[in-house]
N, C-alpha and C. Protein backbone atom coordinates (compact mmCIF):
# COMPACT_ATOMS: atom_id res chain seq x y z
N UNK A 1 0.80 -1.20 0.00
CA UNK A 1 0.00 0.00 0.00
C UNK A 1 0.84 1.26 0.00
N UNK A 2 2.14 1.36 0.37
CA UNK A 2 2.58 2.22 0.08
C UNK A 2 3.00 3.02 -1.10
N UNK A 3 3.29 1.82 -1.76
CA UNK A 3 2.90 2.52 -3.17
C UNK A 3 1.75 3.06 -3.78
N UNK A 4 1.25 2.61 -3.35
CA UNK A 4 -0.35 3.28 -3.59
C UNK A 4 -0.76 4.33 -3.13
N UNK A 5 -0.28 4.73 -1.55
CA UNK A 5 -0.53 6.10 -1.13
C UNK A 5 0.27 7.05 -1.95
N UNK A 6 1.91 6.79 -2.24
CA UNK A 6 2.39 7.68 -3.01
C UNK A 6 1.85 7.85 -4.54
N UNK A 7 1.27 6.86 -5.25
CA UNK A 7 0.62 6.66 -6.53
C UNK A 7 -0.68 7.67 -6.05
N UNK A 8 -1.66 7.58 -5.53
CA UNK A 8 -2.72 8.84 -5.10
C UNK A 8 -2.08 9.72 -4.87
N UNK A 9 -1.12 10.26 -4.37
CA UNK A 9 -0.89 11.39 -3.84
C UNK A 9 -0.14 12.55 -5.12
N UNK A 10 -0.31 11.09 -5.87
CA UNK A 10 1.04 12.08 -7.05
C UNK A 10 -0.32 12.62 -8.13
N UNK A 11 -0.99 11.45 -8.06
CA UNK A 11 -2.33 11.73 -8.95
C UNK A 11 -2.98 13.46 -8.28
N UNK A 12 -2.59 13.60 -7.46
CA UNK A 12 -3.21 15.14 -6.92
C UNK A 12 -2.39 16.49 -7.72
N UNK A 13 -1.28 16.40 -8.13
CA UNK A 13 0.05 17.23 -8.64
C UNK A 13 -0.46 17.66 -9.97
N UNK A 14 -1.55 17.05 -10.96
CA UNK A 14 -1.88 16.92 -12.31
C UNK A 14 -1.71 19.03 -12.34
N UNK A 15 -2.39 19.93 -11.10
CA UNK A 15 -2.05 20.90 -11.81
C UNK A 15 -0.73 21.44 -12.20
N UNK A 16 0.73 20.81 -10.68
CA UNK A 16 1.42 21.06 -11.36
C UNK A 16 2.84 20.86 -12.11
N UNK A 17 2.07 20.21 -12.84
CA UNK A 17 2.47 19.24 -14.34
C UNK A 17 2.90 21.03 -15.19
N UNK A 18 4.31 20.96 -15.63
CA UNK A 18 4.60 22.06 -16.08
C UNK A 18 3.69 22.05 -17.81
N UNK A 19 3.75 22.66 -18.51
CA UNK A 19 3.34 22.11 -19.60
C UNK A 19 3.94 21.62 -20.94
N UNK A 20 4.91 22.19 -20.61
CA UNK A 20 6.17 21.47 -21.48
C UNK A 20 6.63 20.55 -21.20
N UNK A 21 6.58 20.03 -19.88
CA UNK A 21 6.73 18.46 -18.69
C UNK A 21 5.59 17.41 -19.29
N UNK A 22 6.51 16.42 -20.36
CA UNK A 22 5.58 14.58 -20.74
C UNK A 22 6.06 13.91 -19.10
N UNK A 23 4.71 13.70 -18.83
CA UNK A 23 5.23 12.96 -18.05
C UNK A 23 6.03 11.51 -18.01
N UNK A 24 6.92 11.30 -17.19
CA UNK A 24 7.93 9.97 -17.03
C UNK A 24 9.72 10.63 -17.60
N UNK A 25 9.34 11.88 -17.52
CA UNK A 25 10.70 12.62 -17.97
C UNK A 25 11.55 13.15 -16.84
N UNK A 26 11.27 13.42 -15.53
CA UNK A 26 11.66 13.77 -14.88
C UNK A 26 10.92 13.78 -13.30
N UNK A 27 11.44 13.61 -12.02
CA UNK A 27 10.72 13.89 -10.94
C UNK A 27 10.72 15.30 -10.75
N UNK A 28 9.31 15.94 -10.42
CA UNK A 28 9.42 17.70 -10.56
C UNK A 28 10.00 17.78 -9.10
N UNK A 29 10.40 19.31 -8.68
CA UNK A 29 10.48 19.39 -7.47
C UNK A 29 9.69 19.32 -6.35
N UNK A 30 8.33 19.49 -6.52
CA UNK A 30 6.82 19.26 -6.10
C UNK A 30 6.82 17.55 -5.59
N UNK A 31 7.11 16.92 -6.31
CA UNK A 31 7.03 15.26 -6.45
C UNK A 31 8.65 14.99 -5.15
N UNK A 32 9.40 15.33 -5.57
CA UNK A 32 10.91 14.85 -4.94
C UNK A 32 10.17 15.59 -2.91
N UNK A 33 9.65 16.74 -2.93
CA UNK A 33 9.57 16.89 -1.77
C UNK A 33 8.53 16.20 -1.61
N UNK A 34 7.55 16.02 -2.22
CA UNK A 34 6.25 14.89 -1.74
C UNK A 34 6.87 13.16 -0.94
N UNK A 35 7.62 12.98 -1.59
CA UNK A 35 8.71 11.85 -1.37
C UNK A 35 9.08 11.78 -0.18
N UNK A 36 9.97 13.11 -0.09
CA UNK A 36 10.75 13.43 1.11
C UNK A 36 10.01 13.74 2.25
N UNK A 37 8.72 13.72 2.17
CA UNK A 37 7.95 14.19 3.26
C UNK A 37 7.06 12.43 3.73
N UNK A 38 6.49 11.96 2.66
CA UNK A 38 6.04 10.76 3.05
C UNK A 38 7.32 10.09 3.70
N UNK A 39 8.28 9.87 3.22
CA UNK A 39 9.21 8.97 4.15
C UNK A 39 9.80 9.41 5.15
N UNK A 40 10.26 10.87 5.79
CA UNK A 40 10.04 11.45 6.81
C UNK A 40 8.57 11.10 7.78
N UNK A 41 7.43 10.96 7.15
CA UNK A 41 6.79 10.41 8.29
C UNK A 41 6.87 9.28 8.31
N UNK A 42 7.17 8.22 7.43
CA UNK A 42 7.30 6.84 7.43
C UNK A 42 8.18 6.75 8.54
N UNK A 43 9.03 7.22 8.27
CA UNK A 43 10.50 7.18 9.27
C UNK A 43 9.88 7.63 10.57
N UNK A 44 8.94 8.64 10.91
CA UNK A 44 8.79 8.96 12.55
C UNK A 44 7.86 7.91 12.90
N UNK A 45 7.41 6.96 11.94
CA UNK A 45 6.33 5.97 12.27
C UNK A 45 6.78 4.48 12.38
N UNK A 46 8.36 4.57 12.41
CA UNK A 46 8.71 3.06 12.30
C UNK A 46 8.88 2.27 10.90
N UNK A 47 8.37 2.52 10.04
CA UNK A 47 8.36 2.21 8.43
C UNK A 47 8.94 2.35 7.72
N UNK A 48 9.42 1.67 7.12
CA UNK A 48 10.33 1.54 5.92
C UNK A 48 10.21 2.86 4.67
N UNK A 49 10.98 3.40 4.40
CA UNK A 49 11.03 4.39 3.38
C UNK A 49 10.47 3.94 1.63
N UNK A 50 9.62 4.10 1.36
CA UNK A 50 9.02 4.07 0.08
C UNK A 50 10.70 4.37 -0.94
N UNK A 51 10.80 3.55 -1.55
CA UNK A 51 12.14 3.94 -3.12
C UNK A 51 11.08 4.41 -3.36
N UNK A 52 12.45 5.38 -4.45
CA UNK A 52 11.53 6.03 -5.41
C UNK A 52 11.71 5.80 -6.91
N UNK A 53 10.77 5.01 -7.29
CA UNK A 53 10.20 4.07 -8.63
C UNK A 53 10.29 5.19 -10.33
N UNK A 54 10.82 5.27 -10.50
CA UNK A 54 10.73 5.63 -12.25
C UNK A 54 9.25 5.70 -12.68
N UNK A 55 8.94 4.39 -12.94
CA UNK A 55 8.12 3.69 -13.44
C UNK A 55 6.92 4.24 -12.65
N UNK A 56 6.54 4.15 -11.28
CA UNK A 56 5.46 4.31 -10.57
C UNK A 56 5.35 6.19 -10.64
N UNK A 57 6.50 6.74 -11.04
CA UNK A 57 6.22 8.09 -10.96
C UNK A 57 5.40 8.28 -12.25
N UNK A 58 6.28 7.89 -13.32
CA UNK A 58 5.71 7.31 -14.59
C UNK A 58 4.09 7.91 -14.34
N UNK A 59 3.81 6.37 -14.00
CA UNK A 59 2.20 6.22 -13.89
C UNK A 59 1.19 7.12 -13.28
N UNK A 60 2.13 7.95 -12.15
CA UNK A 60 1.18 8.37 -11.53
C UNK A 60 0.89 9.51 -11.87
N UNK A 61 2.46 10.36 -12.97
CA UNK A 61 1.84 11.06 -13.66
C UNK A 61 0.86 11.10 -14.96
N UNK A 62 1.16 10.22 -15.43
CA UNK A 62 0.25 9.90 -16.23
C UNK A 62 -1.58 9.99 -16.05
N UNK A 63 -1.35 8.97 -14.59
CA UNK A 63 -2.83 9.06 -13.97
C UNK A 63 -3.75 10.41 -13.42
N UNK A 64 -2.17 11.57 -13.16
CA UNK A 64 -2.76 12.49 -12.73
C UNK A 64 -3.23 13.43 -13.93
N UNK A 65 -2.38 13.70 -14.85
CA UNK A 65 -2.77 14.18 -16.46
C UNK A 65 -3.93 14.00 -16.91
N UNK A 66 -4.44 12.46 -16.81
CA UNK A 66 -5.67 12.18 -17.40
C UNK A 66 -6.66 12.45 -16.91
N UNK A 67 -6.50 12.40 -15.23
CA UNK A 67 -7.92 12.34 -14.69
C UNK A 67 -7.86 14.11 -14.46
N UNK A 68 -6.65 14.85 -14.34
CA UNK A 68 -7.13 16.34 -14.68
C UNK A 68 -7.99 16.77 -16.17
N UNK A 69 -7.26 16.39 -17.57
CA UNK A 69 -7.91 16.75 -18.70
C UNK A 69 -9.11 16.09 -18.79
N UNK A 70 -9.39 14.79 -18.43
CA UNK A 70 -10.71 14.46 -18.46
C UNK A 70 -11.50 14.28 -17.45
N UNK A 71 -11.17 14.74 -16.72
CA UNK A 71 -12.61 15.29 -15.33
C UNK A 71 -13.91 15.05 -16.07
N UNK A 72 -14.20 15.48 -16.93
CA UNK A 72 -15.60 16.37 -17.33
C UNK A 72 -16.38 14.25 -17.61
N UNK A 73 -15.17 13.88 -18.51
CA UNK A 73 -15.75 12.48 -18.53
C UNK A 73 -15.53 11.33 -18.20
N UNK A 74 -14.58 11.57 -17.42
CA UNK A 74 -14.16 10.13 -16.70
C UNK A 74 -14.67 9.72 -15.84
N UNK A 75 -15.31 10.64 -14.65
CA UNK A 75 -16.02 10.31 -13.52
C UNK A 75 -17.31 10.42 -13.57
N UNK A 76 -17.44 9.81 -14.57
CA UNK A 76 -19.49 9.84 -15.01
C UNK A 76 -19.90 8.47 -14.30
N UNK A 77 -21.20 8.50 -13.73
CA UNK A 77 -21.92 7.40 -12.84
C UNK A 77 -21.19 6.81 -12.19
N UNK A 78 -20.16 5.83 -11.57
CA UNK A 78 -20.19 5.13 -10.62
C UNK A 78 -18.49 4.90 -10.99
N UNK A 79 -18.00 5.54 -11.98
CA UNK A 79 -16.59 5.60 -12.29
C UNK A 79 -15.79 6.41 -11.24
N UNK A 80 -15.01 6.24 -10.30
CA UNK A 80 -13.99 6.76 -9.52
C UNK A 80 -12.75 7.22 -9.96
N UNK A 81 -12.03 7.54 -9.06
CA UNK A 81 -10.34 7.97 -9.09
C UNK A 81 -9.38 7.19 -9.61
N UNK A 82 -9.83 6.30 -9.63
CA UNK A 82 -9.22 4.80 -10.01
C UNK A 82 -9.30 4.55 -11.89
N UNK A 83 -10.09 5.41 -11.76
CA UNK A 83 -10.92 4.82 -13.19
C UNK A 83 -9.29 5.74 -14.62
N UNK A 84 -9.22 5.26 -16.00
CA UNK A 84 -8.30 5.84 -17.03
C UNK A 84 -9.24 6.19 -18.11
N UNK A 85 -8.87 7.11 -18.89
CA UNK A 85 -9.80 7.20 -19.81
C UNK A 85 -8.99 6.11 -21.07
N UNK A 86 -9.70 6.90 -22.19
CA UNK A 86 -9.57 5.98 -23.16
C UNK A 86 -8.47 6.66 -24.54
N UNK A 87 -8.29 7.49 -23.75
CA UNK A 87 -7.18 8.77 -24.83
C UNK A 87 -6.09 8.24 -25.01
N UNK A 88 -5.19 7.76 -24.81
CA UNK A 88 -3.85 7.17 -25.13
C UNK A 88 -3.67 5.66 -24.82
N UNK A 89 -4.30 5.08 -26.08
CA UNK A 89 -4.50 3.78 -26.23
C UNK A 89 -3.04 2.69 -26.36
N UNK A 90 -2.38 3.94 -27.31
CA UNK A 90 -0.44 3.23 -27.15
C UNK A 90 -0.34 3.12 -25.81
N UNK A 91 -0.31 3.85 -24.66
CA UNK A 91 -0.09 3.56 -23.07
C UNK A 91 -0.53 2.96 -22.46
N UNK A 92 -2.06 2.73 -22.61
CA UNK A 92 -2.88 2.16 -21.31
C UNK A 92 -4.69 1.78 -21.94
N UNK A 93 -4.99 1.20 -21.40
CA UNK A 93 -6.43 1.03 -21.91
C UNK A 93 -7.50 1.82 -20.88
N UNK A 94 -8.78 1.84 -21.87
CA UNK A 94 -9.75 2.38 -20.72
C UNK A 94 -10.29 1.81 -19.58
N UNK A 95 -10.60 2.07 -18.50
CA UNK A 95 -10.85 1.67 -17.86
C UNK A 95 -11.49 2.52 -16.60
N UNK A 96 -13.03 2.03 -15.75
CA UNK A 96 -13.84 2.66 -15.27
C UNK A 96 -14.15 1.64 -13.93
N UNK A 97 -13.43 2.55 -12.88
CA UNK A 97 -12.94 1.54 -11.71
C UNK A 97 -14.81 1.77 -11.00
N UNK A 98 -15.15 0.82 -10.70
CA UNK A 98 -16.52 0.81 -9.88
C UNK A 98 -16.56 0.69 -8.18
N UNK A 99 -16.70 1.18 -7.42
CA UNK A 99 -17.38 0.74 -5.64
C UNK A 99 -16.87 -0.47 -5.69
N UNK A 100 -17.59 -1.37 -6.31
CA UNK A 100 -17.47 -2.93 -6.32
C UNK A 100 -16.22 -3.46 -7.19
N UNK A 101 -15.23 -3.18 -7.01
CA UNK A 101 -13.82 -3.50 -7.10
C UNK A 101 -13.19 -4.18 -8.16
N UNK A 102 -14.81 -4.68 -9.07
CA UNK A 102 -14.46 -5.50 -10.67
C UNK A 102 -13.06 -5.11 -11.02
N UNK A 103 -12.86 -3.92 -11.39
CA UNK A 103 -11.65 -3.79 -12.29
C UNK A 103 -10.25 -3.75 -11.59
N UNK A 104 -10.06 -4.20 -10.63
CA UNK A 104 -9.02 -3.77 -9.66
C UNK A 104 -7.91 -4.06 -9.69
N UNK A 105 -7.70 -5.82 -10.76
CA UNK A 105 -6.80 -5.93 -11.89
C UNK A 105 -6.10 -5.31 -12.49
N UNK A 106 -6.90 -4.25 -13.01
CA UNK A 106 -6.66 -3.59 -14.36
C UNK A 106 -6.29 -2.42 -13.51
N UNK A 107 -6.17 -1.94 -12.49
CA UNK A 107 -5.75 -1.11 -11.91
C UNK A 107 -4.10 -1.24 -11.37
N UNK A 108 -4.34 -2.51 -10.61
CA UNK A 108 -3.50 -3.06 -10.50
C UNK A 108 -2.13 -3.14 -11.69
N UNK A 109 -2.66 -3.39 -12.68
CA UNK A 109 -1.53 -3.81 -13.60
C UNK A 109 -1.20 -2.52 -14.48
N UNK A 110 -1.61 -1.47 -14.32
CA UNK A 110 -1.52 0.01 -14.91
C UNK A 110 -0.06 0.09 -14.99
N UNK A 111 0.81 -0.17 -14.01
CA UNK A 111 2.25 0.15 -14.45
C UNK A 111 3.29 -0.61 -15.32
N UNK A 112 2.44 -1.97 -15.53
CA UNK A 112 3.04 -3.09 -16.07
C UNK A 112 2.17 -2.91 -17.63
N UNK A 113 1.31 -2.25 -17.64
CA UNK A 113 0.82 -2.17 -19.20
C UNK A 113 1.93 -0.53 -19.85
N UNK A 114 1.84 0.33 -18.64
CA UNK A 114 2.49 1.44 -19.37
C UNK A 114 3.77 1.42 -19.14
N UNK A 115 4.85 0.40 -18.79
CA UNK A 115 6.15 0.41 -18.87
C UNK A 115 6.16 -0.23 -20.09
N UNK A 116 4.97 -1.39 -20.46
CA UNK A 116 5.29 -2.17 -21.39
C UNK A 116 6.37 -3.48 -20.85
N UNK A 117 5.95 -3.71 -19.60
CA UNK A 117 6.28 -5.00 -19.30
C UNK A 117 7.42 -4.80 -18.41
N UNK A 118 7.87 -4.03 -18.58
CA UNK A 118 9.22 -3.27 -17.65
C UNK A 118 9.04 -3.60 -15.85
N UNK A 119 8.11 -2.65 -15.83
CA UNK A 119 7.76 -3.15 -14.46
C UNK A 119 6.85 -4.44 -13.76
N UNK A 120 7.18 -5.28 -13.01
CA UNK A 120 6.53 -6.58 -13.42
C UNK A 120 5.58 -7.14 -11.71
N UNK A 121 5.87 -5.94 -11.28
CA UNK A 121 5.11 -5.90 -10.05
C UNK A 121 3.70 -5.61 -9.87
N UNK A 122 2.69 -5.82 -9.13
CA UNK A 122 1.35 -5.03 -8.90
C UNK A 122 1.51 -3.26 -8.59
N UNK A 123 0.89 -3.28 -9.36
CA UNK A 123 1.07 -1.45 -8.45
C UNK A 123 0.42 -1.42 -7.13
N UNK A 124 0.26 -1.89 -6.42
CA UNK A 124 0.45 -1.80 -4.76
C UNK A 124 1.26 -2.72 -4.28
N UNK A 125 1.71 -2.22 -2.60
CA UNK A 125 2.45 -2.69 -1.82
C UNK A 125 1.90 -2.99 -0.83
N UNK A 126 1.38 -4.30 0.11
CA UNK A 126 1.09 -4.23 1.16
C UNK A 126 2.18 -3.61 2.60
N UNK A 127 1.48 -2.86 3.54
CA UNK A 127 2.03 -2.18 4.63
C UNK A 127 2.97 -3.17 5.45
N UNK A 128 3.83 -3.65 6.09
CA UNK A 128 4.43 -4.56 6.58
C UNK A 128 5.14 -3.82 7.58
N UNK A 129 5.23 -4.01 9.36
CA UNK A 129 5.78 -3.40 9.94
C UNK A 129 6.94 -4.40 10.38
């Protein structure tokens, strides 16, 4: 799960995504102190320090890009935060995460479809003290 809190948290940054910034090009300075602050509390909490993933930054900018430009239609009826649109089909497929956890797979495997196999992990981490 820790990857996952930092994967949400990066998804929040979509505004600031410079605009000349593709994402998976660089960690912004926004992102590097987001880092430095989750594992600073990790660290006052006993927990292991989150690495910091290429690949998962990758994604999460990615995730945050999309679900900023497509607000208007991604989160229609019962589609969540979770959910991708359908705009950059070379990267990732669509997908419309529900309450009821159907797609959670496909959530799951978001970093392993947009590395293109590179990354070969789940995109979450369970918490382990």
């Amino acid at each position: 799960m820790a990857y996952f809190y930092l994967f949400i948290i990066l998804i929040t940054l979509a505004p600031t995504l410079q605009a000349n910034q593709t994402p998976g090009q660089c960690l912004s300075d926004d992102e590097s102190t987001l880092l430095a602050l989750v594992n600073n509390y990790r660290g006052d909490n006993s927990l292991a320090a989150v690495p910091y993933s290429n690949v998962l930054n990758t994604v999460g900018q990615w995730h945050a890009e999309d679900a900023f430009i497509n607000e208007s239609t991604l989160f229609i009826g019962d589609c969540n935060l979770h959910s991708w649109s359908g705009d950059m089909p070379h990267l990732w497929s669509e997908m419309c995460y529900t309450p009821d956890h159907a797609q959670a797979q496909k959530m799951w495997d978001k970093p392993r479809e947009i590395s293109g196999g590179s990354y070969t992990c789940r995109g979450f981490k369970r918490l382990e003290k």
